[in-house]
N, C-alpha and C. Protein backbone atom coordinates (compact mmCIF):
# COMPACT_ATOMS: atom_id res chain seq x y z
N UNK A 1 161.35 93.66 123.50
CA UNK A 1 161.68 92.40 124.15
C UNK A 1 160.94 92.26 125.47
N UNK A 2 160.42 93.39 126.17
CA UNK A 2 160.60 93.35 127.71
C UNK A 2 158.40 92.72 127.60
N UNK A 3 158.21 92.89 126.36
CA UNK A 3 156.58 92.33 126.48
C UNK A 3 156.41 90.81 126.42
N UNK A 4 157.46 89.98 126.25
CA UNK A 4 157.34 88.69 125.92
C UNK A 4 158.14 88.11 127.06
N UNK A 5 158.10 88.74 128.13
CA UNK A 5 158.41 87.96 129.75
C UNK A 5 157.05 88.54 130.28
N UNK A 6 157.36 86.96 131.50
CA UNK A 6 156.27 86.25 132.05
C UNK A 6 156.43 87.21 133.05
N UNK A 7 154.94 87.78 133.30
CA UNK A 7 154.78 88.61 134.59
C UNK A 7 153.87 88.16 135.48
N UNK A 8 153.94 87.70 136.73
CA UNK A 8 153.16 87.27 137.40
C UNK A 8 152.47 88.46 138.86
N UNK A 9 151.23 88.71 138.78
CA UNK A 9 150.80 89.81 139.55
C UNK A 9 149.50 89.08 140.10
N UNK A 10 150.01 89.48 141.66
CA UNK A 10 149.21 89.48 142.75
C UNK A 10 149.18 90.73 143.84
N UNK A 11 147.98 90.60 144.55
CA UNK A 11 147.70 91.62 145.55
C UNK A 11 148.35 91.26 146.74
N UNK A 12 149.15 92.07 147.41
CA UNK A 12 150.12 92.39 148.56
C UNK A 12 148.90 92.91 149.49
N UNK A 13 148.61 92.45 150.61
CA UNK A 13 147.66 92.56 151.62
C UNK A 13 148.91 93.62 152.64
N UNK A 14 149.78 93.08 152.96
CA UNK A 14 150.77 93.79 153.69
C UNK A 14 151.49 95.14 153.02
N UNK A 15 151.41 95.19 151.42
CA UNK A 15 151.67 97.30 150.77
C UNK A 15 150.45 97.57 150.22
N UNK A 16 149.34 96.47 150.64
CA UNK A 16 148.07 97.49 150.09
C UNK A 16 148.40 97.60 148.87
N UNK A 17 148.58 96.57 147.84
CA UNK A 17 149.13 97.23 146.55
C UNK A 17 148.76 96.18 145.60
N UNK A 18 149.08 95.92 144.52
CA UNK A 18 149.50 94.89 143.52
C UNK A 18 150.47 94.78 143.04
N UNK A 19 151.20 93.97 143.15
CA UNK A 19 152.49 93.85 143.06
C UNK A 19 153.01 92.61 141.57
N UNK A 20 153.95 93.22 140.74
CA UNK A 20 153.83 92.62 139.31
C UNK A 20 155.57 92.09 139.01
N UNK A 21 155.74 90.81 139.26
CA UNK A 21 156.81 90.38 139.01
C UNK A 21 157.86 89.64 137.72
N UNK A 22 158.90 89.70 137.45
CA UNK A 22 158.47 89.05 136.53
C UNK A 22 160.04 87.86 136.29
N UNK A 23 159.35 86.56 136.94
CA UNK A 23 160.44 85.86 137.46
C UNK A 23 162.40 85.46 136.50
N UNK A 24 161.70 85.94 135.37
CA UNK A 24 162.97 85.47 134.43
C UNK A 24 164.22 86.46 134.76
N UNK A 25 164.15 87.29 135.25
CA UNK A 25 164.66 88.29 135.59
C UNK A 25 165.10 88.86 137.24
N UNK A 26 166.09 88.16 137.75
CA UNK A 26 166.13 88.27 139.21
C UNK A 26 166.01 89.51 139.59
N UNK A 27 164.85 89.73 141.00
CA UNK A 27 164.65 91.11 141.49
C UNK A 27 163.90 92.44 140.28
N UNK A 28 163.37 91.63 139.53
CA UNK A 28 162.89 92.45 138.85
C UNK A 28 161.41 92.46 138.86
N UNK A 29 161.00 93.66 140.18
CA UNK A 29 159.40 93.59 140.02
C UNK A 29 158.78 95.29 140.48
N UNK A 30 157.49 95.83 140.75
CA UNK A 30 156.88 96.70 140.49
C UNK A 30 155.70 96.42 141.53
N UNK A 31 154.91 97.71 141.65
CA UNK A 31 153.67 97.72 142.52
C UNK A 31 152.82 98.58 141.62
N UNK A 32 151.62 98.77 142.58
CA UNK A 32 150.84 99.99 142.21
C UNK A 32 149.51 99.72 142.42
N UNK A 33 148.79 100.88 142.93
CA UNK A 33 147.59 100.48 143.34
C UNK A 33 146.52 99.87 142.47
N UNK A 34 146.87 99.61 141.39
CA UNK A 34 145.88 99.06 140.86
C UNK A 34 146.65 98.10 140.23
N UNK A 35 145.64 97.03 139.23
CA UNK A 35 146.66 95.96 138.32
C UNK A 35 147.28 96.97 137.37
N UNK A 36 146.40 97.34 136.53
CA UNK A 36 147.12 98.32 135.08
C UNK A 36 148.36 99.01 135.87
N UNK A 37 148.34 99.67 136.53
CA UNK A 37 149.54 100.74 137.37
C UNK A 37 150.50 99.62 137.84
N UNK A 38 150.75 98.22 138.40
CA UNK A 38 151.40 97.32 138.20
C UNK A 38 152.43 96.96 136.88
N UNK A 39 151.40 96.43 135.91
CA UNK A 39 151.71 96.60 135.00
C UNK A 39 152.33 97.25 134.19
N UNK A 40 151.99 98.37 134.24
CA UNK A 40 152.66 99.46 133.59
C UNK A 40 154.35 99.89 133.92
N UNK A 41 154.02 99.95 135.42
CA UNK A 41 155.41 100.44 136.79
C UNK A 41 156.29 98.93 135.97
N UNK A 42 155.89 97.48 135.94
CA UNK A 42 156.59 96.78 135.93
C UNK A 42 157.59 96.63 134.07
N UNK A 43 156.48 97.49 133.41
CA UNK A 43 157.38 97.18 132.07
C UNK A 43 158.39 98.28 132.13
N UNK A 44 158.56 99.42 132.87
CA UNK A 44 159.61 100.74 132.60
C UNK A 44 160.50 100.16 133.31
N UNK A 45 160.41 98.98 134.69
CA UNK A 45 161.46 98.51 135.60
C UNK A 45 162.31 97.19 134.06
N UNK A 46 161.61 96.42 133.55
CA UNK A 46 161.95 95.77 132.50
C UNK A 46 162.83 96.24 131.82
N UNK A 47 162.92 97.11 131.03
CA UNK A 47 163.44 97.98 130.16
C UNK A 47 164.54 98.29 131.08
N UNK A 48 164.54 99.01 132.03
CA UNK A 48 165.66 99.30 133.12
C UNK A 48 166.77 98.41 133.61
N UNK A 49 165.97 97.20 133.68
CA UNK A 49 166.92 95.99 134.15
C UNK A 49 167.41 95.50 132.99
N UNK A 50 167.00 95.69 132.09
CA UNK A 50 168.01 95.17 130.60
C UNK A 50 169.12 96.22 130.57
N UNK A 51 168.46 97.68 130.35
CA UNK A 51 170.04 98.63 130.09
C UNK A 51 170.97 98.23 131.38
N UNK A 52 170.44 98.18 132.24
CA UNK A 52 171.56 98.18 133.59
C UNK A 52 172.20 97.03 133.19
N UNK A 53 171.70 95.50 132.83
CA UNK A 53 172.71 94.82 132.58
C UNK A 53 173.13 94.96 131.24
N UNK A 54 172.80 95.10 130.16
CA UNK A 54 173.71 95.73 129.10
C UNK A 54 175.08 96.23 129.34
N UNK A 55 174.54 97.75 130.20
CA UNK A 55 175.90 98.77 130.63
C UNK A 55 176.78 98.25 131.48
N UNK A 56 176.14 96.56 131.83
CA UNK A 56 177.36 96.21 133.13
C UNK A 56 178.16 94.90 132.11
N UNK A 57 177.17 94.69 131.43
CA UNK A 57 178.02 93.27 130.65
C UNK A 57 177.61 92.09 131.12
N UNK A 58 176.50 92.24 131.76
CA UNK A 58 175.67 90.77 132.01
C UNK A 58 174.50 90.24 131.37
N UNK A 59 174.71 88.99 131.35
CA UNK A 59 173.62 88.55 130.74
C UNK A 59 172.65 89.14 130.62
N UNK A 60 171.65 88.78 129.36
CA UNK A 60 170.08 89.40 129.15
C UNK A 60 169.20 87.98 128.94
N UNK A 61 168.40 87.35 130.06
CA UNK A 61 167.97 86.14 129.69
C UNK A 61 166.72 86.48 128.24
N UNK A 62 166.72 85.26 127.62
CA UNK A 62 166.22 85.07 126.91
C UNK A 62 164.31 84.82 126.87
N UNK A 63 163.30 85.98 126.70
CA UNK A 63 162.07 85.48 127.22
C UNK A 63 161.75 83.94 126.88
N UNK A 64 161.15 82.92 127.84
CA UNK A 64 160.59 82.24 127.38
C UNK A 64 159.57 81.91 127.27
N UNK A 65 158.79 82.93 127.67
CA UNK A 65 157.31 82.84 127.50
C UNK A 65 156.50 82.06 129.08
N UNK A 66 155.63 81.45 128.63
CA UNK A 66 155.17 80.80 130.22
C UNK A 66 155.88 79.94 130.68
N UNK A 67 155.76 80.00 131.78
CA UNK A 67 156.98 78.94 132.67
C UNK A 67 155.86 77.77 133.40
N UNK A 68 156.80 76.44 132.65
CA UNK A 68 155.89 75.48 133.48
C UNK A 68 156.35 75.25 135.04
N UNK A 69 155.44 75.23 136.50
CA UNK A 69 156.04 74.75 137.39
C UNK A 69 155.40 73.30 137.93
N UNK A 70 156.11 72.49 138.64
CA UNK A 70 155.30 71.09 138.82
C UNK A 70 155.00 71.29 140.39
């Protein structure tokens, strides 16, 4: 499930990093010095933030793929 949310990654000038978010999911994001290491850091946090809300009994939003913004 956690490959079919929208991750949005940009470079953090202020952690020196790349930083990989992924908005469907409140507070759910990742760094790493490179994009791939972003990426990567951000799908094990994915996976994480689903069991945690599983084990708590909260919602699991539903991916919707790209998000339009106006």
């Amino acid at each position: 499930m956690s490959s079919n949310y929208e991750i949005i990654i940009y470079w953090s000038e202020e952690d020196d990093a790349f930083v990989a978010e992924v908005p469907e999911l409140p507070g759910c994001m990742a760094d790493g010095k490179t994009y791939q290491e972003a990426v990567a850091h951000v799908e094990v946090i994915v996976e994480e933030w689903v069991q945690t809300a599983k084990e708590l009994g909260r919602p699991i939003p539903q991916p919707r793929g790209r998000l339009m913004y106006a």
